[in-house]
Every structure is written in structure tokens, then in C-alpha cells.
Protein backbone atom coordinates (compact mmCIF):
# COMPACT_ATOMS: atom_id res chain seq x y z
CA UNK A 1 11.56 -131.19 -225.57
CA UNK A 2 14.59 -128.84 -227.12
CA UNK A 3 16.90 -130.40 -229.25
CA UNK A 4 19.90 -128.16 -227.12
CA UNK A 5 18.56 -129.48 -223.65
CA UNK A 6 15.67 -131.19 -222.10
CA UNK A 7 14.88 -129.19 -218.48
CA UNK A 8 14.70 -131.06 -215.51
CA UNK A 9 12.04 -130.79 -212.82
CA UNK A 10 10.78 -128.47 -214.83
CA UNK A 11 6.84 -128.31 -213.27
CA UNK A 12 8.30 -128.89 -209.78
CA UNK A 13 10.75 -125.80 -209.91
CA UNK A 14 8.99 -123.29 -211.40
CA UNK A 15 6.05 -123.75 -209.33
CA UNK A 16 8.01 -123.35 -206.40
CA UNK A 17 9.69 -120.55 -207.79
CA UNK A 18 7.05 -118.40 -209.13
CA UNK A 19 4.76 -116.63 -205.99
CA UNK A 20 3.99 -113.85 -207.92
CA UNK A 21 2.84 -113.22 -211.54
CA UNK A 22 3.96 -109.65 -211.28
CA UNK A 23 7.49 -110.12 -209.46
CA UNK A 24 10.71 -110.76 -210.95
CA UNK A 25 12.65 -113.36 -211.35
CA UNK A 26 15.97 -114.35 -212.61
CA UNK A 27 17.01 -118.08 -214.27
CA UNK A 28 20.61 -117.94 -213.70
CA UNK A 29 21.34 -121.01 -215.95
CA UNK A 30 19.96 -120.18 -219.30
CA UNK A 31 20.76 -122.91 -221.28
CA UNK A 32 18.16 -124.20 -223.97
CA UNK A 33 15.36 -121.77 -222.03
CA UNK A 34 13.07 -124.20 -220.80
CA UNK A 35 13.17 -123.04 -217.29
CA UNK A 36 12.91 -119.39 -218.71
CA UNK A 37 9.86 -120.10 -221.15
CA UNK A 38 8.07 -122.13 -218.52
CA UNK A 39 8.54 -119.02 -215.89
CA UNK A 40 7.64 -116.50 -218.14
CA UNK A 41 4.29 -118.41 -219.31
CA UNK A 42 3.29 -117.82 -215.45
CA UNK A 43 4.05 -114.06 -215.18
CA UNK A 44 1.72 -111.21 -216.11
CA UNK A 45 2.54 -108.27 -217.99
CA UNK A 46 4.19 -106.62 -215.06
CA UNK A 47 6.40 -109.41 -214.69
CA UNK A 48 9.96 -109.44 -215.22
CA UNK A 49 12.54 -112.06 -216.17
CA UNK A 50 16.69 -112.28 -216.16
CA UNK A 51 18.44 -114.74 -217.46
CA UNK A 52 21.98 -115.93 -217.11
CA UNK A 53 24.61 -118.06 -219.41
CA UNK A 54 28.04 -118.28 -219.23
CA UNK A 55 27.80 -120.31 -222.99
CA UNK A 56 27.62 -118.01 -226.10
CA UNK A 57 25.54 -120.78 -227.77
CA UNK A 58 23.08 -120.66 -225.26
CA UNK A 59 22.43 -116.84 -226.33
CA UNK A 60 21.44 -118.36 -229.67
CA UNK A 61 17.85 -119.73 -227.75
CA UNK A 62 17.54 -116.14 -226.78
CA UNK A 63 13.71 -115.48 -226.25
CA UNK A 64 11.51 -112.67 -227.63
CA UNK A 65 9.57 -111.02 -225.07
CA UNK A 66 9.57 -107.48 -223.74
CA UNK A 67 9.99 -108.78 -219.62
CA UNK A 68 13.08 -111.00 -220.40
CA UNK A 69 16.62 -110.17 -220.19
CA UNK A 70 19.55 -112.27 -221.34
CA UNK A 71 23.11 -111.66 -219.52
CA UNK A 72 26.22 -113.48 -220.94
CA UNK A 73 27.61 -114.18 -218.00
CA UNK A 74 28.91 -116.67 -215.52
CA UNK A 75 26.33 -117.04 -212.80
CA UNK A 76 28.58 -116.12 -209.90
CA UNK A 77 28.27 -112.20 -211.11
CA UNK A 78 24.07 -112.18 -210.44
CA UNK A 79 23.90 -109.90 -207.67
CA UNK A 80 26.40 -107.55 -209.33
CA UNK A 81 24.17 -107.26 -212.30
CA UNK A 82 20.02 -107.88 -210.80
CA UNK A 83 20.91 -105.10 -208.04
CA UNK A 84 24.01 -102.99 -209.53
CA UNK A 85 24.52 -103.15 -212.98
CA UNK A 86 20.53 -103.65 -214.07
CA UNK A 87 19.06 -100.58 -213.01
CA UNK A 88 18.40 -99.71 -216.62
CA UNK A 89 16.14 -103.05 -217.05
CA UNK A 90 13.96 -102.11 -214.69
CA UNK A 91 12.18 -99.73 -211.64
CA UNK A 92 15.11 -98.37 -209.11
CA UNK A 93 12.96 -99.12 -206.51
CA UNK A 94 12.73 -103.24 -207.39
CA UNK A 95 16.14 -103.54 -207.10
CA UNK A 96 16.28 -101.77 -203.61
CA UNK A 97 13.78 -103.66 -202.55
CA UNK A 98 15.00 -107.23 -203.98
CA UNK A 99 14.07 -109.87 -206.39
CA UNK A 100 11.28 -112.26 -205.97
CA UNK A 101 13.43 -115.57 -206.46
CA UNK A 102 16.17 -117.33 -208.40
CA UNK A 103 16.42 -120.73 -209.72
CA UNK A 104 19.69 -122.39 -210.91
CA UNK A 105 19.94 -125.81 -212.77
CA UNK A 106 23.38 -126.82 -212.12
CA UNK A 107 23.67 -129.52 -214.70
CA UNK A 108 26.10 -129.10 -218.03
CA UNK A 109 23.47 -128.98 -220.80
CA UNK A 110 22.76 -131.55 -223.08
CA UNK A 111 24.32 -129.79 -226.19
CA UNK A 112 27.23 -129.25 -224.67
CA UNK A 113 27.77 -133.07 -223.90
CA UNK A 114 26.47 -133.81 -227.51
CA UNK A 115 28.82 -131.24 -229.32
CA UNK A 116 32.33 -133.21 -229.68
CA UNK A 117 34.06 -130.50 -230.18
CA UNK A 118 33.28 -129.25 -226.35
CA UNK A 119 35.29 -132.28 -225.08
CA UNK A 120 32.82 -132.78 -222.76
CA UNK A 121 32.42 -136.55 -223.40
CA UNK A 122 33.91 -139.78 -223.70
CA UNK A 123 31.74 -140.72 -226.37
CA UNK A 124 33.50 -138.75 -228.66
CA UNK A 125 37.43 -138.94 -229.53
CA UNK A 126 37.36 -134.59 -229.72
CA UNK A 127 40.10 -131.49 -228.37
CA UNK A 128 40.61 -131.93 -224.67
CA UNK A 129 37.95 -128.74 -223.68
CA UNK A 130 35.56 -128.60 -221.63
CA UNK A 131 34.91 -124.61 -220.86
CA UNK A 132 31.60 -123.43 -220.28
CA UNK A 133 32.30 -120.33 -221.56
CA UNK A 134 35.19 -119.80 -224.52
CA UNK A 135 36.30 -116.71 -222.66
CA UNK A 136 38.84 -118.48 -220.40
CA UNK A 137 42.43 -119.40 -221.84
CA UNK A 138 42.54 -122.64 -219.51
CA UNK A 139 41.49 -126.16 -220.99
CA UNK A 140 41.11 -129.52 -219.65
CA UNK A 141 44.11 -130.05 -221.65
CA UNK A 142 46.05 -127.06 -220.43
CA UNK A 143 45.62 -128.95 -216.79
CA UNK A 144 46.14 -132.21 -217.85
CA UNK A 145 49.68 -131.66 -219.29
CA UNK A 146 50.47 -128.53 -216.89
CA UNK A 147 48.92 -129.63 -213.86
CA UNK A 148 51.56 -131.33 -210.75
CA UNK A 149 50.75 -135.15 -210.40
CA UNK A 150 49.88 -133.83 -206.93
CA UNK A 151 47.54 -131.60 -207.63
CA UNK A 152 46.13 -133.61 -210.38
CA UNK A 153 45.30 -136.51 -207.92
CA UNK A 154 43.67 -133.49 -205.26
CA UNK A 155 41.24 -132.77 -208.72
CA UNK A 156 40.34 -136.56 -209.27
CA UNK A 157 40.09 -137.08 -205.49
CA UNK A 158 38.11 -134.18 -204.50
CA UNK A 159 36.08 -132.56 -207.15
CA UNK A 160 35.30 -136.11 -208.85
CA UNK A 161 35.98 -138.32 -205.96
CA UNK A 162 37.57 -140.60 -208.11
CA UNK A 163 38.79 -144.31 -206.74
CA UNK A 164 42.50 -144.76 -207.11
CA UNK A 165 43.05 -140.86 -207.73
CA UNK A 166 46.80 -141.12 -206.95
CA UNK A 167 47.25 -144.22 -209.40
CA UNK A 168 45.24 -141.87 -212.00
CA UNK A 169 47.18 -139.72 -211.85
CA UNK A 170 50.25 -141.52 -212.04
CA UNK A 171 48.91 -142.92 -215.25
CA UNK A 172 48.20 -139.65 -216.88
CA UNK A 173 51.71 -137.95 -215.92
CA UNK A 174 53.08 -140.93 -217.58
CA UNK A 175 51.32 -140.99 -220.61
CA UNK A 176 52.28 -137.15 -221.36
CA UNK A 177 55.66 -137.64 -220.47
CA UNK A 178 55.31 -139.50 -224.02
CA UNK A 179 53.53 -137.25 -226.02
CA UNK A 180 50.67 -134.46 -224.76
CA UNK A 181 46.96 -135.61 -224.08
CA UNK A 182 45.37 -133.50 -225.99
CA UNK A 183 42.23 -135.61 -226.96
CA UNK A 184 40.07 -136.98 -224.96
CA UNK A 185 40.83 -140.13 -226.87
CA UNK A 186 44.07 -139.79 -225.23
CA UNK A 187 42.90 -139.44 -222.24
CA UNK A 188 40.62 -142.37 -222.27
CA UNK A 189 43.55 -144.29 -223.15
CA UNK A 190 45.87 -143.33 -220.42
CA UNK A 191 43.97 -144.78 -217.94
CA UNK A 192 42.54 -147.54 -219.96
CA UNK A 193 44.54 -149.68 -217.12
CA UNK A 194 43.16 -148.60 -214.57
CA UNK A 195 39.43 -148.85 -215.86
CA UNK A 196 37.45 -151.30 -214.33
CA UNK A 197 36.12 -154.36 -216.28
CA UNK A 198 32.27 -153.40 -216.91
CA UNK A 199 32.12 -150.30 -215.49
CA UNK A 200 34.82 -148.16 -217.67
CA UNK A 201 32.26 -145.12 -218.20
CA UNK A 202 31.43 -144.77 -214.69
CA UNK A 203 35.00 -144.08 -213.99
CA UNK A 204 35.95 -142.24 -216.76
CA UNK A 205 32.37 -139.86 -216.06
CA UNK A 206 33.94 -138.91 -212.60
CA UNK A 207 37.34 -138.16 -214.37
CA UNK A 208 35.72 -135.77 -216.61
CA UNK A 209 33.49 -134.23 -213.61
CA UNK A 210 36.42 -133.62 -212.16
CA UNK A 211 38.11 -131.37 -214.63
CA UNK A 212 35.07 -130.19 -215.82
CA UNK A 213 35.01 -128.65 -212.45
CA UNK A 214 38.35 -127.15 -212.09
CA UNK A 215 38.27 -125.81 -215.05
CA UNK A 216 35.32 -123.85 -214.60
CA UNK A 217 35.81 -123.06 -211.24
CA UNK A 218 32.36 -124.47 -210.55
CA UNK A 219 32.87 -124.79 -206.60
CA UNK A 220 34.14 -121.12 -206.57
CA UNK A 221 31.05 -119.97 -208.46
CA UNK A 222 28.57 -122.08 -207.15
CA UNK A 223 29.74 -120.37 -203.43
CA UNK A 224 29.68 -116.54 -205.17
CA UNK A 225 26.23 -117.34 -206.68
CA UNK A 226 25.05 -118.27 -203.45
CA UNK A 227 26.29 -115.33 -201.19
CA UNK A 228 24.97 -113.38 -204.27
CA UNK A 229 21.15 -114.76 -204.06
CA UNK A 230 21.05 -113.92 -200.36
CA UNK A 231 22.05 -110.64 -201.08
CA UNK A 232 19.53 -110.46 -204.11
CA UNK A 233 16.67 -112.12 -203.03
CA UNK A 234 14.14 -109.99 -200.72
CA UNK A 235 11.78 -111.51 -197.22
CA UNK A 236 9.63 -114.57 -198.46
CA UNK A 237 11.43 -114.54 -201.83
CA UNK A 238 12.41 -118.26 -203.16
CA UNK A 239 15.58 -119.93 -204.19
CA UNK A 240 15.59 -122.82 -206.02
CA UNK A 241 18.41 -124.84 -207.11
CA UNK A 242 18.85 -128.43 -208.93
CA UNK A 243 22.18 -130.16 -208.18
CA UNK A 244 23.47 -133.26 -209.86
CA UNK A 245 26.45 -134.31 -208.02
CA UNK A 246 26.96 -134.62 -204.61
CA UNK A 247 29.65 -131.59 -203.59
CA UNK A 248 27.40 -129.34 -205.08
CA UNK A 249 24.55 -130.64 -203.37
CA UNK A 250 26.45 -130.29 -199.78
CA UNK A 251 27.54 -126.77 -200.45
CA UNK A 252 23.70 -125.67 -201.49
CA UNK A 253 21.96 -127.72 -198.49
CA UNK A 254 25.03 -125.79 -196.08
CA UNK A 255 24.66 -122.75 -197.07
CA UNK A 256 20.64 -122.80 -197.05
CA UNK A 257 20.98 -124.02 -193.50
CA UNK A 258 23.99 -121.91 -191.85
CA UNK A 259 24.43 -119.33 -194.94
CA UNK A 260 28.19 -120.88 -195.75
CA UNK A 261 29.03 -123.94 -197.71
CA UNK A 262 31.19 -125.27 -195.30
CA UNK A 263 28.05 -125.75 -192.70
CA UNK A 264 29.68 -123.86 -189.94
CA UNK A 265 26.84 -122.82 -187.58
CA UNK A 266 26.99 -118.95 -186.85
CA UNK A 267 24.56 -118.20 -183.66
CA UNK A 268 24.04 -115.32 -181.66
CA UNK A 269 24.40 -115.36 -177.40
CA UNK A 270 20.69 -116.36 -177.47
CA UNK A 271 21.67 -119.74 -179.38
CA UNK A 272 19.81 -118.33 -182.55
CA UNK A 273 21.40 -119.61 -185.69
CA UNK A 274 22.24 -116.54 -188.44
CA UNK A 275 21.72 -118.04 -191.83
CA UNK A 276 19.38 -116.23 -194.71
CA UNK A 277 17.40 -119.03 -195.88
CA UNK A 278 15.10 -121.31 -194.54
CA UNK A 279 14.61 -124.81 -196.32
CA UNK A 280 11.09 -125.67 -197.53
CA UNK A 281 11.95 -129.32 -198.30
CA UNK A 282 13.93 -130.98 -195.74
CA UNK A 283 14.72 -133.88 -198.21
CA UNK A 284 15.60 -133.11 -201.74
CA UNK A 285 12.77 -133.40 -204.59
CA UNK A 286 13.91 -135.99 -207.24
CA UNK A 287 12.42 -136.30 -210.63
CA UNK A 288 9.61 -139.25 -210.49
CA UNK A 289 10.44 -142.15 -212.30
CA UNK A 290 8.74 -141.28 -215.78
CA UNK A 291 11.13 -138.51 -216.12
CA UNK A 292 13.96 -140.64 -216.02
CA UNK A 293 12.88 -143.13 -218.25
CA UNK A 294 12.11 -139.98 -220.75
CA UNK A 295 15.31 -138.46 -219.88
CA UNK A 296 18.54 -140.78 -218.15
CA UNK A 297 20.34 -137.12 -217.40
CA UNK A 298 17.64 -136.44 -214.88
CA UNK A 299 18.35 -139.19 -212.85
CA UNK A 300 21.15 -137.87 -210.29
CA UNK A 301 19.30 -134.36 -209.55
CA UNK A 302 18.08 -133.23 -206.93
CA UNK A 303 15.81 -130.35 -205.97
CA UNK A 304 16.27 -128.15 -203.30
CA UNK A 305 13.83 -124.76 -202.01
CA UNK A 306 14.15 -122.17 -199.64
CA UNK A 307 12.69 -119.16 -198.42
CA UNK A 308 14.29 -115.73 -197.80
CA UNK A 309 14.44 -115.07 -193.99
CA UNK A 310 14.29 -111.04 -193.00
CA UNK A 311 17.01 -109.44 -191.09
């Protein structure tokens, strides 16, 4: 277990993942390294290893070993740099011919939601954050003073699917009218009305999805990622991805089965559907019941695998 982040489905992803002990593979959510160590302790010497993070204190779990590469980078950029940018990391002819597979873990790591100062919690009265990566001038605060009560109920509504989104944000255009919310302390209290009675932190966890996600631009990357891997990934290679909310989850199991994430079916005049992936689990893998217990953050994801198709 790592004090920054415990990985989830760790066994289950990595063995899907991993075909080949000499191939190479990218982890396009770095985080604490788990999925990274776990991967490289089932390559040979000819294997190869690229890792992604958006977080500059992820890049302080770097890991020391000649077939691993560490990016800082948002995830959304991976085909630019595995088949573009990369050439000096490895053979020419590797990256013509495609990677072997990519696995993302979607989930916000655990030392991000443990380090007040992120204002990625509740639990901690801390700055109104919540960027992945310190590069970007936008915080949750920046949208929750600046943003139009409209478009600050569209956030809560659709990215957090939040009950009562236009009331919430009612509440909050209120309470800034006053003074700015600038603390997630603040925040917490200007909806404190509208929280229900035993059940305050499930509310307030979809609030905080939901600008956790527009502030990131997590939908926009999670779609670039994707179009990315297809174009990355060569015949019979594997993608592998762990969601933990349920818009994520949609956009993954669309594009795996149509190659979009809105789902729309694309078929040619023989009724054959174009899409680049083919699922290997027509269900999504969820952690078994001992991991949960071990870990409550594992308890909303879900595992999804597919398989390159060839043109």
C-alpha cells in the first residue's frame, strides 16, 4: 500500500493489460505508481514502459528503471507523445507499428483528496482548488464566483448530476453576492440549506465532482485520450480503463463499442459497425468485496477491457 495512493484492481488490470513481456506499454495515470511498478514487474528486459501525470507531485514517485518513462502531462496528449514526440525513447519502427496497450485509472488519487491545500475535500476547511495540474490559471473558486447561475446549475446538473442543481445554485450566487467563496468552508456553508438531513456528504461529494470536472476539463480529456489510444494502440493490443463515476463510464463503454462517446453507431452499406475496439468484458469488472473493505475509494470503480480491432 503507498501512503500517496492505494491502486485499484490492481491484479485484475494489469493482467489484462500485459500480453507481452517484451511490448510496450503506457500507464497514462501515474499517480503513486502502483499500476506502473506492478506492469513493469511483468515485462522483460526488452520491455518498455510510459507513464503519464498531469500532477507535479506525482513526478516525485518517479521510478528508477532503464524501460520507464515519466511524461508530465495531461493524459489527453498520449498519442502526440507515444507515436510523435517519443521517438527518442525508443525503436522508430515501435511507434509505426503501435503500442501494445494502455491502461488509465480515472480516479483523483488519494493524496490529492488528503492534501487540504488541493481543495479537493470537504473534510478540510482549505483554498477553493481543485486542479490536477497547477499549470492552469482557473480554480474551483475562479468558477464559483465567475461562473453565470446558469451555467453553474448546467455544472451541478450535468457533470455531478446533482439533485436540486438550480436551487444550488441559487444558493451559491447568493452567498457570493455577500462576500467571495473562496474556501471550501464557504462553500459547504452556502448550501448548508439545502443539505439533506443524514446524508450532507453525499451531496456535497457530487458538488465537488462536479467542479472537479469542469475545472479540469475531465470530459474533454477523457474523449482526446480515447481517440488518442485508438490511434496508439496496434491489432490485438489492449485498453484498459477504470472509471469511478458514471459519465465517465458511459463515454468509455460508447466509445469502445461505436468509437465515439456519444454511442452513435457508424456502419458501412453492409450493416457492419466501424468502431476500433472490441469489448472483452461485456459487464464491467468491480473490485471483490475484500478490496473494499481494505480500501472504501475502490468501491464505485469499474473495470472495463478491450481489444484493438485491425483496419
Amino acid at each position: 500500500m503507498s501512503l500517496y495512493h492505494t491502486s485499484v484492481l490492481l491484479d485484475e488490470s494489469v493482467s489484462a493489460l500485459v500480453t507481452d513481456d517484451a511490448g510496450t506499454y503506457v500507464d497514462a495515470t501515474f499517480g503513486g505508481g502502483g499500476h506502473s511498478r506492478e506492469i513493469l514487474s511483468r515485462l522483460g528486459p526488452d520491455g518498455r514502459l510510459i507513464a503519464f501525470d498531469r500532477d507535479a507531485d506525482a513526478l516525485e514517485n518517479r521510478i528508477e528503471d532503464p524501460r520507464f518513462t515519466l511524461v508530465h502531462n495531461n493524459f489527453r496528449f498520449v498519442h502526440n507523445y507515444v507515436m510523435l514526440d517519443s521517438l527518442e525513447h525508443g525503436s522508430e519502427d515501435i511507434w509505426k507499428a503501435g503500442i501494445d496497450g494502455i491502461l488509465a485509472d480515472l480516479g483523483v488519487s488519494s493524496h490529492q483528496f488528503d492534501t487540504a491545500e488541493r481543495g479537493f475535500s470537504f473534510r478540510y476547511d482549505a483554498p477553493l482548488d481543485m486542479r490536477m495540474g497547477k499549470e492552469s490559471d482557473r480554480t474551483a473558486a475562479d468558477i464559483i464566483n465567475g461562473a453565470a447561475q446558469e451555467d453553474l446549475e448546467r455544472i451541478f446538473r450535468v457533470y455531478g448530476e446533482v439533485e436540486n442543481s438550480r436551487r444550488c445554485a441559487e444558493l451559491v450566487v447568493k452567498a457570493r453576492s455577500r462576500e467571495a467563496i473562496d474556501t471550501t468552508g464557504k462553500l459547504d456553508a452556502a448550501l448548508k440549506p439545502l443539505l439533506p438531513r443524514f446524508a450532507e456528504h453525499k451531496y456535497l461529494a457530487k458538488v465537488y465532482q462536479a467542479l472537479r470536472i469542469e475545472v479540469n476539463g475531465e470530459m474533454r480529456s477523457l474523449e482526446k485520450f480515447l481517440s488518442g489510444a485508438a490511434a496508439s494502440i496496434k491489432e490485438g493490443g489492449r485498453l484498459v480503463v477504470i472509471t469511478y463515476h458514471s459519465l465517465e463510464d458511459r463515454m468509455v463503454k460508447n466509445f469502445i463499442r461505436t468509437g465515439n462517446v456519444d454511442g452513435k453507431e457508424d456502419k458501412d452499406i453492409y450493416g457492419r459497425l466501424h468502431a476500433p475496439f472490441t469489448a472483452l468484458n461485456r459487464k464491467p469488472i468491480l473490485p471483490p468485496e475484500e478490496e473494499i473493505s481494505a480500501n472504501t475509494r475502490a468501491r464505485s470503480a469499474k473495470l472495463r477491457i478491450a481489444t484493438r480491432n485491425g483496419e
